[in-house]
Protein backbone atom coordinates (compact mmCIF):
# COMPACT_ATOMS: atom_id res chain seq x y z
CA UNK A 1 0.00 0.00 0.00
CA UNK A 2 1.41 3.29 -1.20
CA UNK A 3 0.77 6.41 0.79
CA UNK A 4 -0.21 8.23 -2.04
CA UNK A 5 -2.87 5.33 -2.76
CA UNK A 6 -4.32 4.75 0.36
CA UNK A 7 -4.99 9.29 0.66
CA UNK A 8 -7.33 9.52 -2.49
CA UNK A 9 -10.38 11.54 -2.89
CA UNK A 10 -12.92 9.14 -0.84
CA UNK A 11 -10.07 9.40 2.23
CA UNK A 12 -9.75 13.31 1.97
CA UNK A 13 -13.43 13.73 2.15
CA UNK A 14 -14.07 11.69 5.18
CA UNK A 15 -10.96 12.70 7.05
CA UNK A 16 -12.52 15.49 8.57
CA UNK A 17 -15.17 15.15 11.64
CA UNK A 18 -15.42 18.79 12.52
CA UNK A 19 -16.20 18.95 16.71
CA UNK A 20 -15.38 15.00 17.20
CA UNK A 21 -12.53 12.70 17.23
CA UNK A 22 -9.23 14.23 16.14
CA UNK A 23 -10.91 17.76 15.65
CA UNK A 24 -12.58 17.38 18.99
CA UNK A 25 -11.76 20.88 20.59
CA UNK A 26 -10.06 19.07 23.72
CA UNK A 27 -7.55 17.31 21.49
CA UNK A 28 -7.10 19.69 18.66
CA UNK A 29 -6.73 23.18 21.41
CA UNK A 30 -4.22 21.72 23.29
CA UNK A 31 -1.90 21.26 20.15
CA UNK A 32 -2.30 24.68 18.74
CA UNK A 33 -1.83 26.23 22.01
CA UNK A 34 1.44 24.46 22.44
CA UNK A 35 2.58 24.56 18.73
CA UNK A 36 1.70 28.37 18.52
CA UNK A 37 3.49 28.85 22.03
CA UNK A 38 6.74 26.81 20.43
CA UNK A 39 6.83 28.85 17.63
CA UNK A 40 7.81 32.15 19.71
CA UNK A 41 6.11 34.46 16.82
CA UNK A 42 8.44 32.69 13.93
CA UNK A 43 6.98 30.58 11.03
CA UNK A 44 5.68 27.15 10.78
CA UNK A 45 6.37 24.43 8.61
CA UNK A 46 4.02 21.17 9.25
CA UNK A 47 5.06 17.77 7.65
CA UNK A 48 1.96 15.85 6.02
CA UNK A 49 -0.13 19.22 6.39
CA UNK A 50 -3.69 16.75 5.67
CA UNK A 51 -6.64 18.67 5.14
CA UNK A 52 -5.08 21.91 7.69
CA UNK A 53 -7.12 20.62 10.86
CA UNK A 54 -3.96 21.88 12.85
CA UNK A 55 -2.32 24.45 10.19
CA UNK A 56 -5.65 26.17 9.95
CA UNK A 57 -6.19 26.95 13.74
CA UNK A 58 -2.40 27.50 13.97
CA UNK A 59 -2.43 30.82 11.34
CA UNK A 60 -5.45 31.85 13.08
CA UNK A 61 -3.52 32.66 15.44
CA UNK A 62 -1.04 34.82 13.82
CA UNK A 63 1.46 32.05 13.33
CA UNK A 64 2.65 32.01 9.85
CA UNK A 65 2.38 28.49 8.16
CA UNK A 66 3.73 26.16 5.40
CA UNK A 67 2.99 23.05 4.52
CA UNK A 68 4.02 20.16 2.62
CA UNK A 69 1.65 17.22 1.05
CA UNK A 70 2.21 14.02 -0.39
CA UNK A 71 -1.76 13.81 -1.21
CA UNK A 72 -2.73 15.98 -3.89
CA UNK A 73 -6.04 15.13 -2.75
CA UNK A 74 -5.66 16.07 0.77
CA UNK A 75 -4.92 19.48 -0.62
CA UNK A 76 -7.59 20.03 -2.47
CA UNK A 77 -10.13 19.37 0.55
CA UNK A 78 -7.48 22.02 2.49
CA UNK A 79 -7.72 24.54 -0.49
CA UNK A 80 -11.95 24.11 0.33
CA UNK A 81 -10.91 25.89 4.02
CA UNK A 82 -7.48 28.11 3.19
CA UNK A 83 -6.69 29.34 0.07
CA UNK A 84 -2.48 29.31 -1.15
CA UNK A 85 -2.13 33.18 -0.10
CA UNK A 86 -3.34 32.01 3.25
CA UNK A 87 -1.27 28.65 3.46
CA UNK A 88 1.06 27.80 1.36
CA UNK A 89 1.68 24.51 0.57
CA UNK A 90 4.37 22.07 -1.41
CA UNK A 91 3.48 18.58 -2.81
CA UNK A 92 5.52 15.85 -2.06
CA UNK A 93 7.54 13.73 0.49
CA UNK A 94 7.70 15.21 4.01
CA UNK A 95 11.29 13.20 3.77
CA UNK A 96 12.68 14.71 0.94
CA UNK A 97 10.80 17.91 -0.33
CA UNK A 98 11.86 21.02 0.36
CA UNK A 99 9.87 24.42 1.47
CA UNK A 100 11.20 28.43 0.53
CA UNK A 101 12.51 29.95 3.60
CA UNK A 102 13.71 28.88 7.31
CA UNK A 103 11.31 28.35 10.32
CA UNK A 104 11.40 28.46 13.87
CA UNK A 105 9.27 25.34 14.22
CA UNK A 106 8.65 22.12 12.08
CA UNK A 107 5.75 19.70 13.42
CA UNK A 108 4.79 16.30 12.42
CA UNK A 109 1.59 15.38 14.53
CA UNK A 110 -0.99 12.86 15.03
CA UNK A 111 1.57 9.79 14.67
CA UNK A 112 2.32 10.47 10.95
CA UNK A 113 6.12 10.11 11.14
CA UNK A 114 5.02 6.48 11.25
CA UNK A 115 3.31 6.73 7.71
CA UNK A 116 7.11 6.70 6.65
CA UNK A 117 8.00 2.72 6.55
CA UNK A 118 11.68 2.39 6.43
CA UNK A 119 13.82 3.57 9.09
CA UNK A 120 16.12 5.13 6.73
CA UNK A 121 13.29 7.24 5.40
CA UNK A 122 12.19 8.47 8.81
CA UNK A 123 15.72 9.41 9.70
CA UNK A 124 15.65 11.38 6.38
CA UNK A 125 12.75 13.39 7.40
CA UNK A 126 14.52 14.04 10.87
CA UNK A 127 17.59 15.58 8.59
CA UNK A 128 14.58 17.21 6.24
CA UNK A 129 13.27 19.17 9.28
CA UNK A 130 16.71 19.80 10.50
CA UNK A 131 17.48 21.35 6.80
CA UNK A 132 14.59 23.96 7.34
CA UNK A 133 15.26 25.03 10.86
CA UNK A 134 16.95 28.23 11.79
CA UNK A 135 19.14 27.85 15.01
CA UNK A 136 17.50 27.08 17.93
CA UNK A 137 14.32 25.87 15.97
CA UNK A 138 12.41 23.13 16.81
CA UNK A 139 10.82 19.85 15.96
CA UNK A 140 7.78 18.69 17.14
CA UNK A 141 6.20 15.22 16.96
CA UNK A 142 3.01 13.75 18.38
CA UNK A 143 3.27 9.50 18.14
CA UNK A 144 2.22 7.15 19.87
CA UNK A 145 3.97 4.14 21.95
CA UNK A 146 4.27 0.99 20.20
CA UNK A 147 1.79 -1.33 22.76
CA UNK A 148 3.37 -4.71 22.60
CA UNK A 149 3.11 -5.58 25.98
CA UNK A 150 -0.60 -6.08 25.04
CA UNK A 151 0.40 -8.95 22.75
CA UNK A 152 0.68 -12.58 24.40
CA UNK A 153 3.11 -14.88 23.26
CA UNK A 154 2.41 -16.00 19.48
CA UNK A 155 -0.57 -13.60 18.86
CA UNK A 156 0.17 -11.11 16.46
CA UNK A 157 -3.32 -8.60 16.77
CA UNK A 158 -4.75 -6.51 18.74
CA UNK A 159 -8.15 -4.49 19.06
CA UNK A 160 -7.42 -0.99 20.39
CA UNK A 161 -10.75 0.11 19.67
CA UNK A 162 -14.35 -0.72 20.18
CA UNK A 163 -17.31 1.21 19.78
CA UNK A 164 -20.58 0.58 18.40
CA UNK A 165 -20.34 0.91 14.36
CA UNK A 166 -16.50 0.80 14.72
CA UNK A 167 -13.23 -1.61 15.46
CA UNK A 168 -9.90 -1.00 15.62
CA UNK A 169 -7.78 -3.31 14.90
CA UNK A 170 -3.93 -3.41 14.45
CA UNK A 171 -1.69 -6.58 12.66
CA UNK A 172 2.13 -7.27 13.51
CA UNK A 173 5.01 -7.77 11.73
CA UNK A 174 7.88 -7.83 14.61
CA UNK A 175 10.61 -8.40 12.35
CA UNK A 176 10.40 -5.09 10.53
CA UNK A 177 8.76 -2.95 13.11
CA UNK A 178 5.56 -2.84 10.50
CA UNK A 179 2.26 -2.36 11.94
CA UNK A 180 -0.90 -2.17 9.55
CA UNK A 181 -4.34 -0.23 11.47
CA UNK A 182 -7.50 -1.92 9.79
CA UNK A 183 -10.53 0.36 10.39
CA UNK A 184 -13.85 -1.33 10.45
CA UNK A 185 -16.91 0.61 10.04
CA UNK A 186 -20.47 -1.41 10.12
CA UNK A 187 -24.39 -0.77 11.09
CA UNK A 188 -27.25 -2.93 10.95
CA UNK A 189 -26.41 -4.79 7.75
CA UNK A 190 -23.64 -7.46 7.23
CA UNK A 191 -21.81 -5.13 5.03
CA UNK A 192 -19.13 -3.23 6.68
CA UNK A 193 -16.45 -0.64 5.17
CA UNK A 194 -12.69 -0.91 5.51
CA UNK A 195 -9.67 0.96 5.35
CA UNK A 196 -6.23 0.72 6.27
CA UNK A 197 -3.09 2.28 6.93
CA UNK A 198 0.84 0.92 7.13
CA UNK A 199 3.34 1.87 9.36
CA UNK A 200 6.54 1.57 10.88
CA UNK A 201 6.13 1.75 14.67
CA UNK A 202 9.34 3.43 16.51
CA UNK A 203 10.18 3.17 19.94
CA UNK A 204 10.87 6.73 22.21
CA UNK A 205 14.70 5.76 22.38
CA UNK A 206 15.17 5.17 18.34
CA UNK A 207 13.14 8.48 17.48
CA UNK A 208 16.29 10.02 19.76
CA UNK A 209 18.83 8.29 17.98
CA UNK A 210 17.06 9.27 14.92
CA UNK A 211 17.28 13.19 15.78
CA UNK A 212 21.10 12.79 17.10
CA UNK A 213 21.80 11.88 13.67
CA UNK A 214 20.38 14.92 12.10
CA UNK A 215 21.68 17.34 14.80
CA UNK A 216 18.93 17.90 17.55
CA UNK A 217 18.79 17.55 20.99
CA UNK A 218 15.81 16.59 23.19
CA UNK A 219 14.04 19.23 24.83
CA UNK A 220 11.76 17.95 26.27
CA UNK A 221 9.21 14.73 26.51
CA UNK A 222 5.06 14.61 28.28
CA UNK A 223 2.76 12.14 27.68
CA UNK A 224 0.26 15.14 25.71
CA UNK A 225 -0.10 18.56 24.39
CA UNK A 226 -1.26 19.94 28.10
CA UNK A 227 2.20 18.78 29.53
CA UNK A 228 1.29 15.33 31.42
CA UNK A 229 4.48 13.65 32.44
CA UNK A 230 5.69 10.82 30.26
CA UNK A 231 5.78 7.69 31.98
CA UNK A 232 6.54 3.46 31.80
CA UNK A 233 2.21 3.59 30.98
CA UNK A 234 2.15 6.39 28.47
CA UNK A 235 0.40 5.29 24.91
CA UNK A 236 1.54 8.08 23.32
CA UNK A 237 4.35 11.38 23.67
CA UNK A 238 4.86 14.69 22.80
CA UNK A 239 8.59 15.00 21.65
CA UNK A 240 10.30 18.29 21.33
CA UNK A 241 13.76 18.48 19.42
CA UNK A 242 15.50 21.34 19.22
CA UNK A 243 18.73 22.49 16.97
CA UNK A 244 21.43 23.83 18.90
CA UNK A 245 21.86 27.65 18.92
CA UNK A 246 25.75 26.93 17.95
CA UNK A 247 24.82 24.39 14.94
């Protein structure tokens, strides 16, 4: 499953659920109010920019942003919200394309580093963000904590998620770190609706390692956007990266 396959016009048009799930105002506020904090009144740049749901909010707040898109689909349904004056925005590989200017914060949220499924690419987009950065600028990325401790011995899925109309459910592949999320969505009939999405799970510690190598330090690590501490439990983390002011 390619990326740019699996983002076509039927998955830009559902992505957004304005006032629920990931644009629920208690997940998406948090987020802006720490992204627009981190950016300390320089631009933006945001990796896999979607349909805006954070880039939007983000300029509304005075915070100038860029994005880049490997869906040209996705940008259409952003174009239906911002127009280019408004947010500008590149097409192609958050790993390898390349915005005009330099930014006081890059941001990858919302697990997509993860969308990337070779470690060599997601160091790449580690040294992509680092490439964009003015001194002392910082990366930000939301992802979540691989969960294997869930997994007995020999079984190799998981649900994560179960709600009426809905399942989560995630598939292994230990050897390469690969994880595909099958989303089931049913009612009354027997039909139901699928879709799913690869990715390369990465552990806290290798995502560090990955930003050595490009130049960054850790500056700091919670749990979520308000600030929770990160713990042994934590299913997800809030990792910021910054480049040294003497790089």
């Amino acid at each position: 499953m390619r990326q740019e396959e699996i983002w076509d016009v039927e998955a830009a048009q559902n992505y957004d659920t304005p006032g629920t799930g990931m644009f629920a105002p208690e997940v998406l506020g948090p987020a802006v109010d720490r992204l627009a904090e981190l950016a300390a009144g320089g631009n933006a740049l945001e990796f896999a920019i979607g349909t805006g749901r954070v880039a939007i909010p983000l300029a509304g707040r005075g915070i100038p942003v860029t994005g880049i898109e490997l869906s040209p689909a996705m940008i259409a349904q952003l174009r239906t919200k911002a127009d280019e004056q408004t947010i500008p925005v590149i097409t192609g590989d958050m790993a390898t394309a390349t915005a005009p200017g330099r930014y006081t914060l890059v941001y990858l949220v919302f697990n997509t580093i993860s969308n990337l499924l070779a470690q060599s690419e997601q160091v790449a987009c580690f040294r992509n963000a680092a490439r964009h950065l003015t001194p002392g600028g910082r990366f930000v990325i939301e992802l979540w904590v691989p969960e294997l401790r869930k997994l007995p011995p020999g079984v190799q899925a998981s649900v994560w998620r179960c709600d009426p109309g809905y399942i989560g459910l995630d598939t292994y592949d230990f050897l390469n770190q690969h994880v595909v999320s099958h989303h089931f969505k049913f009612d009354a009939t027997q039909q139901a609706r699928l879709f799913r999405t690869p990715h390369r799970y990465i552990w806290p510690s290798e995502l560090d390692l990955m930003a050595e190598l490009a130049g960054f330090e850790l500056e700091s690590r919670h749990a979520d956007w308000t600030g929770s501490p990160f713990t042994a439990e934590s299913r997800s983390h809030v990792s910021v990266y910054r480049i040294p002011t003497d790089h």
